[in-house]
C-alpha atoms as a PDB file:
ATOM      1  CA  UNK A   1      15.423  -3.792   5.156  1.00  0.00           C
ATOM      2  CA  UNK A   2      13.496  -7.531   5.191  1.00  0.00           C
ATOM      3  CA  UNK A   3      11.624  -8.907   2.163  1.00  0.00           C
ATOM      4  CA  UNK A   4       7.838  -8.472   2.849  1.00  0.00           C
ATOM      5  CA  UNK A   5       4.324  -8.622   0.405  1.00  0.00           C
ATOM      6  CA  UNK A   6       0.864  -7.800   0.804  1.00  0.00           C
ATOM      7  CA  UNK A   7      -1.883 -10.038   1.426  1.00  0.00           C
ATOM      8  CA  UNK A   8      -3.075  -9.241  -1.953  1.00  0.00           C
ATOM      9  CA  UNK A   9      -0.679 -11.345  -3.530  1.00  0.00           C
ATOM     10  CA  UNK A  10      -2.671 -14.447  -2.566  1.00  0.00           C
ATOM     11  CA  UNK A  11      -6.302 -13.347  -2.937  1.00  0.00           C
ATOM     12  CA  UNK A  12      -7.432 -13.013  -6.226  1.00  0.00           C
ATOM     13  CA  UNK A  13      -8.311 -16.481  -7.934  1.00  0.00           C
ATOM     14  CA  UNK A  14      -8.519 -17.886 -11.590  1.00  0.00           C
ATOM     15  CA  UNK A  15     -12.224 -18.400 -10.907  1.00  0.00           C
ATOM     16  CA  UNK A  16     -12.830 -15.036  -9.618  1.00  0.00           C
ATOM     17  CA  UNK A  17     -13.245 -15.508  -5.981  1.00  0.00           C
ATOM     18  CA  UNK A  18     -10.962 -14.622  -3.129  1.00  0.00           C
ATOM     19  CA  UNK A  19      -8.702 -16.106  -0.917  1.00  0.00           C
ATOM     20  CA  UNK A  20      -8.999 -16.088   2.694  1.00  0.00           C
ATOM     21  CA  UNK A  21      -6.384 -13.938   4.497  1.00  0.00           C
ATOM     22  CA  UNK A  22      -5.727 -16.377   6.353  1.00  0.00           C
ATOM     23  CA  UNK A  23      -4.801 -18.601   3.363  1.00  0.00           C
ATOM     24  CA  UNK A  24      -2.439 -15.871   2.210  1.00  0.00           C
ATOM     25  CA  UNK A  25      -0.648 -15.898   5.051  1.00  0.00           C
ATOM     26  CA  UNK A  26       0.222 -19.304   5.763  1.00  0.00           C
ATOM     27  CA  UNK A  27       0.512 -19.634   2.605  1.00  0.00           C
ATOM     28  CA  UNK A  28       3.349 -16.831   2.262  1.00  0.00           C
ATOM     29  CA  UNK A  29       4.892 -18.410   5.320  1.00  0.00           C
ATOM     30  CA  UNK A  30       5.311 -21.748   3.915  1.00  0.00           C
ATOM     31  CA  UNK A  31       6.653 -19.687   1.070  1.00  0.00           C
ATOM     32  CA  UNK A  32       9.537 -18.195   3.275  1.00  0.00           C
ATOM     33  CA  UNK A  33       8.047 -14.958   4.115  1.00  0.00           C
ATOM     34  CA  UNK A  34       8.059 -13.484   7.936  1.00  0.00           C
ATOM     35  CA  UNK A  35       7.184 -10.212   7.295  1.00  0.00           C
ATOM     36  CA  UNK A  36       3.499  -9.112   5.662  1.00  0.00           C
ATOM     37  CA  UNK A  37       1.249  -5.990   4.508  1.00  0.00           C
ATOM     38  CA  UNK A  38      -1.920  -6.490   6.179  1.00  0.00           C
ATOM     39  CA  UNK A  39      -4.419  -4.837   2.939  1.00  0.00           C
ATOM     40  CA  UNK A  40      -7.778  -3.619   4.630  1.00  0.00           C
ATOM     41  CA  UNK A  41      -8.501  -2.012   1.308  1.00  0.00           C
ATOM     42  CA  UNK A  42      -9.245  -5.262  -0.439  1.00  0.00           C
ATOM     43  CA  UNK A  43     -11.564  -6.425   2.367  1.00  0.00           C
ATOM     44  CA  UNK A  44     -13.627  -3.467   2.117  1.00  0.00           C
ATOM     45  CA  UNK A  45     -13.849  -3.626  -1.905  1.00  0.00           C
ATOM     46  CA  UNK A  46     -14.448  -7.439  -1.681  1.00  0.00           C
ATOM     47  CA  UNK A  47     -16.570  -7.549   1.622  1.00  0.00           C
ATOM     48  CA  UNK A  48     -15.021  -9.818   3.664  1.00  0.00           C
ATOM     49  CA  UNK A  49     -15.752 -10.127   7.696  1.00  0.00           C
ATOM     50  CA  UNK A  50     -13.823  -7.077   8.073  1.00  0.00           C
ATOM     51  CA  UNK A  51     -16.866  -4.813   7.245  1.00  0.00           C
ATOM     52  CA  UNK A  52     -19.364  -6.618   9.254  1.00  0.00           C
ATOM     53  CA  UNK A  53     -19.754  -6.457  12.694  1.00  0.00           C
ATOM     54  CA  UNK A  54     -18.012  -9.522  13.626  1.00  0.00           C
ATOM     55  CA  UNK A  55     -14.649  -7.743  12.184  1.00  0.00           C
ATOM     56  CA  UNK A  56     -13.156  -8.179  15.796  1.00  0.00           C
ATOM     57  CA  UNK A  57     -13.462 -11.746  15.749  1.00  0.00           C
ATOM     58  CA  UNK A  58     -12.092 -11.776  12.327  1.00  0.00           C
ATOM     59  CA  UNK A  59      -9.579  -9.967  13.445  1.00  0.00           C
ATOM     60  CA  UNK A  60      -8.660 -12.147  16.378  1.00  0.00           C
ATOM     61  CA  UNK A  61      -8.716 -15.093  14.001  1.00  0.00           C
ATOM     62  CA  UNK A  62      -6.092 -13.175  11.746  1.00  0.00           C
ATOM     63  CA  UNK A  63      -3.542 -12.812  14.238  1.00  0.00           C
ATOM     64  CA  UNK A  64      -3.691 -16.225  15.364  1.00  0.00           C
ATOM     65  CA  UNK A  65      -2.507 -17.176  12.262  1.00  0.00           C
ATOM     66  CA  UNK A  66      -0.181 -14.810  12.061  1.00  0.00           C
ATOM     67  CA  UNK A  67       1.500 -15.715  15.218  1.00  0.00           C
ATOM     68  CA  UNK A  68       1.071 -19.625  14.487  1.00  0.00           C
ATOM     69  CA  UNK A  69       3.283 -18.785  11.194  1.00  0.00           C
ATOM     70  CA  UNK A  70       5.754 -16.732  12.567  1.00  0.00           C
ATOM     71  CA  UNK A  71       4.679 -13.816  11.228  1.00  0.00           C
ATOM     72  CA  UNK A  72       4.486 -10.068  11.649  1.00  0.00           C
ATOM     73  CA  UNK A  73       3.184  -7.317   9.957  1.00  0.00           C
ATOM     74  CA  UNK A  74       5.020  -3.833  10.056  1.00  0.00           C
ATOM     75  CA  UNK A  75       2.701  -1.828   7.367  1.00  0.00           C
ATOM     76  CA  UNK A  76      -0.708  -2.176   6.159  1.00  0.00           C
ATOM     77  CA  UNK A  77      -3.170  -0.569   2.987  1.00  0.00           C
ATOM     78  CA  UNK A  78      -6.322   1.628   4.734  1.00  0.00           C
ATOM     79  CA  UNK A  79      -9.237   1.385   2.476  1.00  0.00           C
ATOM     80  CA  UNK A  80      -9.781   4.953   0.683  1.00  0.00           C
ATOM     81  CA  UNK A  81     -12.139   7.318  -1.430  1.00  0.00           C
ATOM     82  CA  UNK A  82     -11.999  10.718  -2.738  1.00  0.00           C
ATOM     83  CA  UNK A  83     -12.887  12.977  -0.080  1.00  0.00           C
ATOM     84  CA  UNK A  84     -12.442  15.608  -1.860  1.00  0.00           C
ATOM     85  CA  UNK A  85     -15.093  14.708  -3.987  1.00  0.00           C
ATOM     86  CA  UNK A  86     -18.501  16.582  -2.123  1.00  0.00           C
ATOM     87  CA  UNK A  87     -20.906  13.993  -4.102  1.00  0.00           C
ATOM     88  CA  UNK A  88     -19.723  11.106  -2.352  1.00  0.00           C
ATOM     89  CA  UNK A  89     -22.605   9.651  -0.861  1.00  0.00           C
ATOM     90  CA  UNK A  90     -21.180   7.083   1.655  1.00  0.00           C
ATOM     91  CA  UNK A  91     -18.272   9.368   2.991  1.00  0.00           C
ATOM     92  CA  UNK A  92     -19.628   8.413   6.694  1.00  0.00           C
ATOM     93  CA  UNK A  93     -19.256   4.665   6.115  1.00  0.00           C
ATOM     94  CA  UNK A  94     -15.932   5.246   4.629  1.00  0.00           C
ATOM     95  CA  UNK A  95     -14.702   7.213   7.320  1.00  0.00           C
ATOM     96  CA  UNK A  96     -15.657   4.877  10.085  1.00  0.00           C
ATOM     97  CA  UNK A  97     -13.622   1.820   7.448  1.00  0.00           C
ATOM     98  CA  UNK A  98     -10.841   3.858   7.773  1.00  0.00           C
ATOM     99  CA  UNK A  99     -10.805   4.819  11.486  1.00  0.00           C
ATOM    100  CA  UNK A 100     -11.615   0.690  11.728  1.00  0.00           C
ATOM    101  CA  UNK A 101      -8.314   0.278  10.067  1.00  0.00           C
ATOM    102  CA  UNK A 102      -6.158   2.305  12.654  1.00  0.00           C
ATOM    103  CA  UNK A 103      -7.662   0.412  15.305  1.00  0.00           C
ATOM    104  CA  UNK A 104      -6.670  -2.862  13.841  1.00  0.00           C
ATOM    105  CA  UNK A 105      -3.698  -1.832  12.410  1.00  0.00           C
ATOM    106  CA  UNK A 106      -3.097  -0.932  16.149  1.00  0.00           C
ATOM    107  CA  UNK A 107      -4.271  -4.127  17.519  1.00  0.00           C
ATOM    108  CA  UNK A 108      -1.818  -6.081  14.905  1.00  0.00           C
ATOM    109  CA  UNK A 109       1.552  -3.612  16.074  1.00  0.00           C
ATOM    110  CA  UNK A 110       1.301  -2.065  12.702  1.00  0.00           C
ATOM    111  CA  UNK A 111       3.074   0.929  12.951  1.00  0.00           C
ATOM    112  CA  UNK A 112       2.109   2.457   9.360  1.00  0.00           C
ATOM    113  CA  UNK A 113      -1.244   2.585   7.479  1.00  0.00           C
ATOM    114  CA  UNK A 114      -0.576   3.827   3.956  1.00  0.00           C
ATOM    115  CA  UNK A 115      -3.313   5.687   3.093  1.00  0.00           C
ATOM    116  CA  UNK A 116      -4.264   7.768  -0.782  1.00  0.00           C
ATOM    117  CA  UNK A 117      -4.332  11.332  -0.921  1.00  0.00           C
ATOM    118  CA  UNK A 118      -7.805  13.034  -2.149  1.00  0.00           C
ATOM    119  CA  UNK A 119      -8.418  15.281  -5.747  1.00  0.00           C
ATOM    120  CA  UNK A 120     -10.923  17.989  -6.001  1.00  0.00           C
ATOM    121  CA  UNK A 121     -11.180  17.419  -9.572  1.00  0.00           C
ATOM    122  CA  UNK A 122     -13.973  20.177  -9.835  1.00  0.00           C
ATOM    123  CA  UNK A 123     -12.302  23.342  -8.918  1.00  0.00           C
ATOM    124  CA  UNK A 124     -10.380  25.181 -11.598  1.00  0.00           C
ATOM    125  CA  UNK A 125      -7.622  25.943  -9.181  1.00  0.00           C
ATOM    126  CA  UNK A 126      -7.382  21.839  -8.047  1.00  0.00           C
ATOM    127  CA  UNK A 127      -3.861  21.671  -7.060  1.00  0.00           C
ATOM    128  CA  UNK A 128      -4.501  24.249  -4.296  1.00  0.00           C
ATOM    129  CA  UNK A 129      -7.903  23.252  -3.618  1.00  0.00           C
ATOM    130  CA  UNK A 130      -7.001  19.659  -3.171  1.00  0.00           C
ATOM    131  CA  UNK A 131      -4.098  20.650  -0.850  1.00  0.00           C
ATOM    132  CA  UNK A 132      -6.337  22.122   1.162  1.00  0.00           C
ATOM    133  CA  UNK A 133      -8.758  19.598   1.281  1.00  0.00           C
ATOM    134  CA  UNK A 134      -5.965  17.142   1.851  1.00  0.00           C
ATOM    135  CA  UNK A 135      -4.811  19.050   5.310  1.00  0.00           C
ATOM    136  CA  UNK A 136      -8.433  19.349   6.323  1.00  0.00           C
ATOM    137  CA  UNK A 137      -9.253  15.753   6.018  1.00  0.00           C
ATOM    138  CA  UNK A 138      -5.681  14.140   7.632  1.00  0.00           C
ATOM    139  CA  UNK A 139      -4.976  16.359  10.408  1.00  0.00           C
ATOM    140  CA  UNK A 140      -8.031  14.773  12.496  1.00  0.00           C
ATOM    141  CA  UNK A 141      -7.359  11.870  10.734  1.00  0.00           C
ATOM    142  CA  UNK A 142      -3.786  12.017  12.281  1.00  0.00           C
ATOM    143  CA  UNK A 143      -4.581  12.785  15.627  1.00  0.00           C
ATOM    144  CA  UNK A 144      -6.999   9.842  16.111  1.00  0.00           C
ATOM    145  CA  UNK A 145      -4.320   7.487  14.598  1.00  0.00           C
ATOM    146  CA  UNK A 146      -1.624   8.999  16.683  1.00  0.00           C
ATOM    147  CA  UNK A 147      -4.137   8.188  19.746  1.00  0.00           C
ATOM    148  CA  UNK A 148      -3.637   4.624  18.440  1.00  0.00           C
ATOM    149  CA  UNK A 149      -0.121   4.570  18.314  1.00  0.00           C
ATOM    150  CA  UNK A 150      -0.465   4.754  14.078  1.00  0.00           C
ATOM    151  CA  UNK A 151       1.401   6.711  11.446  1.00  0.00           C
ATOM    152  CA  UNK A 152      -0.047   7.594   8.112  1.00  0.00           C
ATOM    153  CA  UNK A 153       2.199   6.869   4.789  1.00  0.00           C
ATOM    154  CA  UNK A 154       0.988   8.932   2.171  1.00  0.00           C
ATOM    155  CA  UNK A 155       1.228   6.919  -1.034  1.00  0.00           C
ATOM    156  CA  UNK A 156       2.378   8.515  -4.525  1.00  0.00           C
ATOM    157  CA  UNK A 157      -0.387   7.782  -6.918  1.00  0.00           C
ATOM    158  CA  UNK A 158      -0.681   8.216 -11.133  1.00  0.00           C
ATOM    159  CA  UNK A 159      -3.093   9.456 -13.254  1.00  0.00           C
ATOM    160  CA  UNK A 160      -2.536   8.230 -16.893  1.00  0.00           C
ATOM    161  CA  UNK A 161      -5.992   6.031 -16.632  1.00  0.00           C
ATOM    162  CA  UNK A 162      -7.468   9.841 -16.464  1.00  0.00           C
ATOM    163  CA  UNK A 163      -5.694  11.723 -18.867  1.00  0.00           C
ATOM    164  CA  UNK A 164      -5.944  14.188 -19.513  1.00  0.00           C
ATOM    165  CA  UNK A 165      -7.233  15.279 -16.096  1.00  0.00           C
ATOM    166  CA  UNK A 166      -4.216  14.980 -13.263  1.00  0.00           C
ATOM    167  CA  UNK A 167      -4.789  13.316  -9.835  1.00  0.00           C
ATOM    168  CA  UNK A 168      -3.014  14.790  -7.314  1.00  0.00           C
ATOM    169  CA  UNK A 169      -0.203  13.370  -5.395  1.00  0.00           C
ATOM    170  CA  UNK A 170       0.684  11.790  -8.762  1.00  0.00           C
ATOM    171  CA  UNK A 171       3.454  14.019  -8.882  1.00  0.00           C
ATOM    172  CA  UNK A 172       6.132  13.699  -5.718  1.00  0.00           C
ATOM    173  CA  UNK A 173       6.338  17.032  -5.063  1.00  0.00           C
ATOM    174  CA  UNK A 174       2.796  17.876  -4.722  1.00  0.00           C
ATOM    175  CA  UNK A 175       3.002  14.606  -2.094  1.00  0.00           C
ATOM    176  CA  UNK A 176       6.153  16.150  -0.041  1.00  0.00           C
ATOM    177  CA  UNK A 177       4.327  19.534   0.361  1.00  0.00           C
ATOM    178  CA  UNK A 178       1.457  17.894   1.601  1.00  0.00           C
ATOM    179  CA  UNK A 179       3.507  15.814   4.269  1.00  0.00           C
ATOM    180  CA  UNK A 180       5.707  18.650   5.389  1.00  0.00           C
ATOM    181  CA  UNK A 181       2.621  20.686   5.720  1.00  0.00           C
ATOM    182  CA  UNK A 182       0.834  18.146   7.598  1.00  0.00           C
ATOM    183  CA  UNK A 183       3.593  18.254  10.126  1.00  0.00           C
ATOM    184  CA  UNK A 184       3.733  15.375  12.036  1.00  0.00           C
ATOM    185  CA  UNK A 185       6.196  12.776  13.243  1.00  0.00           C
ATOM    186  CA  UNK A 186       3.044   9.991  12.219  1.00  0.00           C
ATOM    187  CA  UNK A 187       3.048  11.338   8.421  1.00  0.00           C
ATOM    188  CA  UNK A 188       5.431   9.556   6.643  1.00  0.00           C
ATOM    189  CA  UNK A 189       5.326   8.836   2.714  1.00  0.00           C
ATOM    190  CA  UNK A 190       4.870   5.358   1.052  1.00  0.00           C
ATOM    191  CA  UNK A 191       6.505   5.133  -2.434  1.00  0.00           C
ATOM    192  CA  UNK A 192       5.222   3.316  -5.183  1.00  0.00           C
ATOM    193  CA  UNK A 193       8.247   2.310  -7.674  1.00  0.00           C
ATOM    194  CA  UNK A 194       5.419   1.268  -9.988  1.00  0.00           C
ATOM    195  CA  UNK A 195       3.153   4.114  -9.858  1.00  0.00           C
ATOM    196  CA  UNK A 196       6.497   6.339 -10.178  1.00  0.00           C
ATOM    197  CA  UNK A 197       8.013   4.539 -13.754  1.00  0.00           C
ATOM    198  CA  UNK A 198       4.367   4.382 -15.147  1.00  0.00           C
ATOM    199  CA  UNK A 199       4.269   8.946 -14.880  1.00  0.00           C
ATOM    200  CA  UNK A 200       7.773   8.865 -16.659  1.00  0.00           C
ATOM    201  CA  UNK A 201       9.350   9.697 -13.578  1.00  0.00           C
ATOM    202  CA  UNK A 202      12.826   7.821 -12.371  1.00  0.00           C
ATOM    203  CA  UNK A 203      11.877   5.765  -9.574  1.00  0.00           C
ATOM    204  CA  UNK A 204      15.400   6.148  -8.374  1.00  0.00           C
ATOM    205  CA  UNK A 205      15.129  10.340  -8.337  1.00  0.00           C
ATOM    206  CA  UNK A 206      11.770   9.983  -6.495  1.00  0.00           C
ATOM    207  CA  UNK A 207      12.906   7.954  -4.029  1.00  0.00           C
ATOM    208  CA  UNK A 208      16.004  10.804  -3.325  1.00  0.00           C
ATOM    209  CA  UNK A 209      13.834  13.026  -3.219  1.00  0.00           C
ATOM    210  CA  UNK A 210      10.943  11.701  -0.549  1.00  0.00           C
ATOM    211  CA  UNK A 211      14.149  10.625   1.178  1.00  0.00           C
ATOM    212  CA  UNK A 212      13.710  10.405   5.138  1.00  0.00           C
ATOM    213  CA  UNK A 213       9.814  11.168   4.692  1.00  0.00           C
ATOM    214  CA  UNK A 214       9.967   7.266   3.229  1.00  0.00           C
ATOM    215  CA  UNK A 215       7.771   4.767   5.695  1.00  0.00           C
ATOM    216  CA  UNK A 216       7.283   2.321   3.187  1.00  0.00           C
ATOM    217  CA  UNK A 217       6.884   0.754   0.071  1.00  0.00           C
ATOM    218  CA  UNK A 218       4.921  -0.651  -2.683  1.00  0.00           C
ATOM    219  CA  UNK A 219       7.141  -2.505  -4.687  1.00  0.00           C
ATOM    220  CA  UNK A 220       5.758  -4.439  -8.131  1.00  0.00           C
ATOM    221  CA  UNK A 221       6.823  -4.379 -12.084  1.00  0.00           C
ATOM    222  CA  UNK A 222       4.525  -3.084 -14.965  1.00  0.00           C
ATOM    223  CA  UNK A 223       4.450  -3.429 -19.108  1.00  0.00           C
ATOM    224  CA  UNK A 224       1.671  -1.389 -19.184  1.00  0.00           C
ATOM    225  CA  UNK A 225      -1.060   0.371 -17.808  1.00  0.00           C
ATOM    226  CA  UNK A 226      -3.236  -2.035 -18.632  1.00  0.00           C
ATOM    227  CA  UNK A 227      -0.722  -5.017 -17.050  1.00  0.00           C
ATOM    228  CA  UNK A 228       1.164  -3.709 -14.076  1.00  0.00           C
ATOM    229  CA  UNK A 229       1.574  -5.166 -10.610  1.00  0.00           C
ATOM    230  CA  UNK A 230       4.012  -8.078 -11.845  1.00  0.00           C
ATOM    231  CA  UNK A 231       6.710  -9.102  -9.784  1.00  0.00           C
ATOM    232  CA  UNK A 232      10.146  -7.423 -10.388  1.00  0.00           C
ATOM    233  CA  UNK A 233      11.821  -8.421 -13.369  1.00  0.00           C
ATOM    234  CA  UNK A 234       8.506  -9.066 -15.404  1.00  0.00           C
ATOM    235  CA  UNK A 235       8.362  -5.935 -16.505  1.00  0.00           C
ATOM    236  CA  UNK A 236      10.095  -2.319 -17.460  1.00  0.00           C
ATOM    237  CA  UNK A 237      11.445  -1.243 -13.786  1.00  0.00           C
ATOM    238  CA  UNK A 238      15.126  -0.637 -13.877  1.00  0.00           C
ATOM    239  CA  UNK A 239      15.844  -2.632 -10.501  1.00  0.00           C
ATOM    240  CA  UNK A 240      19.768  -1.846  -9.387  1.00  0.00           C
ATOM    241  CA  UNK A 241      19.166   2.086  -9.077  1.00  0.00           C
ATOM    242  CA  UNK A 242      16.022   1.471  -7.159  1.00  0.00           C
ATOM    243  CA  UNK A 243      18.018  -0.793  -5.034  1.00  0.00           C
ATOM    244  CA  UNK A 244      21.139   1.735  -5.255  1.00  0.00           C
ATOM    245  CA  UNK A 245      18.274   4.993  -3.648  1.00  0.00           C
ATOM    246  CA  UNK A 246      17.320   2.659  -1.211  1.00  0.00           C
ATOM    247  CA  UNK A 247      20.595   2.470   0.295  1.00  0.00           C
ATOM    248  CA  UNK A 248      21.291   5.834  -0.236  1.00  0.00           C
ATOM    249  CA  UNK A 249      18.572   7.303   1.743  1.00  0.00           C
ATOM    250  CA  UNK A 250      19.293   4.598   4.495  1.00  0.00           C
ATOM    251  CA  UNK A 251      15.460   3.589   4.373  1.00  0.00           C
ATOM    252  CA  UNK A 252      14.755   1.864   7.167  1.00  0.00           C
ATOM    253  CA  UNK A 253      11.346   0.341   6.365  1.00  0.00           C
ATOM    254  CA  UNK A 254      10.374  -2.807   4.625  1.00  0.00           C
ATOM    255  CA  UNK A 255      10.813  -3.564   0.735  1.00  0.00           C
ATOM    256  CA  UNK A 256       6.783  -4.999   0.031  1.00  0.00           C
ATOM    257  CA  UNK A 257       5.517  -6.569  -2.838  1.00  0.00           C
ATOM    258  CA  UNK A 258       2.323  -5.497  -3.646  1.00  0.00           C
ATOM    259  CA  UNK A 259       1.545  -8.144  -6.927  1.00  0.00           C
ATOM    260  CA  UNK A 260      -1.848  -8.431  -7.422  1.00  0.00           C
ATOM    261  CA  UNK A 261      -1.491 -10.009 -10.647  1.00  0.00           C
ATOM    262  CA  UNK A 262       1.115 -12.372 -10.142  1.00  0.00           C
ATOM    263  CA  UNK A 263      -1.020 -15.564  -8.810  1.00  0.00           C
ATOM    264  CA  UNK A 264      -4.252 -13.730 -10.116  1.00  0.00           C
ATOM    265  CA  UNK A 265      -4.630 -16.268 -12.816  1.00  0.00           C
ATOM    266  CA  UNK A 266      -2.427 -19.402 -11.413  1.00  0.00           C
ATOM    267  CA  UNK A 267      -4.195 -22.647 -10.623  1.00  0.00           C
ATOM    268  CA  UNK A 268      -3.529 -23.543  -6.700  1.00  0.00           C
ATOM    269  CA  UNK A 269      -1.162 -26.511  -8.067  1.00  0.00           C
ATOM    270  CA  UNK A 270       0.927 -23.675  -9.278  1.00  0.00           C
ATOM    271  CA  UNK A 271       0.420 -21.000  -7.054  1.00  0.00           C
ATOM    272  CA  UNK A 272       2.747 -22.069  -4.240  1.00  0.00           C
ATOM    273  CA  UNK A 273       5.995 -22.368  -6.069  1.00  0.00           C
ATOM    274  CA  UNK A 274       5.248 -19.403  -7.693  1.00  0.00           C
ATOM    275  CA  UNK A 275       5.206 -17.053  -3.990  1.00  0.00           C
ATOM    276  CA  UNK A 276       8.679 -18.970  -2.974  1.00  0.00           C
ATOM    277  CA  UNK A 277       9.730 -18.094  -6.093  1.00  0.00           C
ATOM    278  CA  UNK A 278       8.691 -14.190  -5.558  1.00  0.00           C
ATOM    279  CA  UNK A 279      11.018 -14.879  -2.052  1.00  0.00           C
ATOM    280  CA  UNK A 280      13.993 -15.790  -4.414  1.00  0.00           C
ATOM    281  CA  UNK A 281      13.508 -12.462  -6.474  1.00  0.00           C
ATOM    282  CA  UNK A 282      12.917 -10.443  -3.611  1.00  0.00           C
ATOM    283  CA  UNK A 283      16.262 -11.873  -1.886  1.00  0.00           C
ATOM    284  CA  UNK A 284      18.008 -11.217  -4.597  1.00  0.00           C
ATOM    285  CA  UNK A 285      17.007  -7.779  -4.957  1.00  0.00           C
ATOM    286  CA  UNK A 286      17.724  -7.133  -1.146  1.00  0.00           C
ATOM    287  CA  UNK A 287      21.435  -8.682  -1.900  1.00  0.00           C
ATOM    288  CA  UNK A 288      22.184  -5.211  -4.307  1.00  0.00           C
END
């Protein structure tokens, strides 16, 4: 298991703009990181190159920099909507984002795209309903990613911000049914310790239980709902049994920051000795 993080955890600035990925990763290489989380959702909420049609070239310029740092990505974030949701009006712009991600995740030898799970929020029966939208929607899904040589982690997600509606996969074993039906060595499940502790649940216990389904992992800290995606130790996550599942299970994926918040509001004279900093936690955690 090596120490990795998510583009995102250089990219949102004090003065609201947004780093270049290409900043984030030298930075995080300069920072002792090797290993990365390429996030395609943020480039297609913040419209960056990636949703133009230059996104090749972008792309091209990416791994350059990737391979100048000595650095390699082994997971990545697909951009996502609610499918489920038959009012969404650009559903065929989103679709051809995501299918865009599988090609460059394929392009950067990213063997997992974690992806979010849909909720048919309408139907009075929308547990079933969204299971069965779920299947509908990843099978083809699957079988185009699988043509690239890319797996789909299903991530665990929460619903609190909703109460007291639910959003499915919120709940792990609403996401395991959906992944053993799905049926495919490409679907894999991506834990979020985060999104697990904020539901109440043990992150520990859900980690046992999604045990060799796990692909990856979203790992960050929370106080609150309303301030969560800190770096370990910053907030309410119980850290040595999350550690202590990992080894159980004998995950064989990356441990990956994904800390949004952390550098959110640091001034660039900061924001470097904070990420080798984050490198020192995350070592640390990986020596339990």
């Amino acid at each position: 298991m090596r120490l990795s993080t998510s583009t995102n955890i250089y990219f949102n600035r004090p003065d609201g703009s947004k780093a270049a990925i290409t900043d984030s990763i030298a930075r995080c290489a300069r920072a002792g990181y090797r290993v990365m989380d390429m996030n395609f959702h943020d480039c297609c909420t913040f419209r960056n190159e990636f949703v133009t049609e230059g996104y090749e070239a972008w792309l091209e310029e990416v791994a350059r920099c990737a391979r100048d740092w000595g650095v390699s990505f082994s997971q990545a974030h697909a951009p996502f909507y609610n499918f489920c949701d038959g009012g969404f009006d650009r559903r065929e712009e989103m679709d051809e984002l995501i299918r865009r991600s599988v090609r460059c995740a394929a392009r950067l030898g990213i063997p997992w795209l974690v992806i979010h799970a849909g909720t048919d929020f309408a139907a009075a029966d929308w547990r079933k309903k969204s299971l069965e939208k779920n299947l509908r929607y990843f099978r083809p899904l699957l079988d185009y990613a699988a043509g690239e040589g890319v797996g789909l982690a299903i991530e665990n997600l929460w619903d609190l911000n909703i109460a007291p509606r639910r959003r499915y996969t919120a709940q792990p074993e609403e996401l395991l049914e959906l992944v053993d039906r799905l049926d495919s060595p490409l679907a894999g499940v991506c834990c979020d310790v985060e999104h697990a502790a904020i539901m109440g649940q043990d992150p520990a216990a859900v980690l046992r239980l999604l045990g060799g389904k796990l692909r990856a992992t979203h790992i960050s800290d929370f106080i609150n709902i309303d301030s969560d995606h800190l770096l370990p130790f910053a907030g309410r996550v119980q850290w040595a049994p999350v550690m202590e599942a990992l080894r159980e299970i004998g995950y064989a994926g990356d441990f990956t920051y994904e800390i949004h918040r952390y550098t959110a509001t640091l001034p660039d004279a900061l924001a470097q000795d904070a990420l080798a900093y984050s490198v020192k936690v995350g070592e640390y955690l990986l020596s339990l």
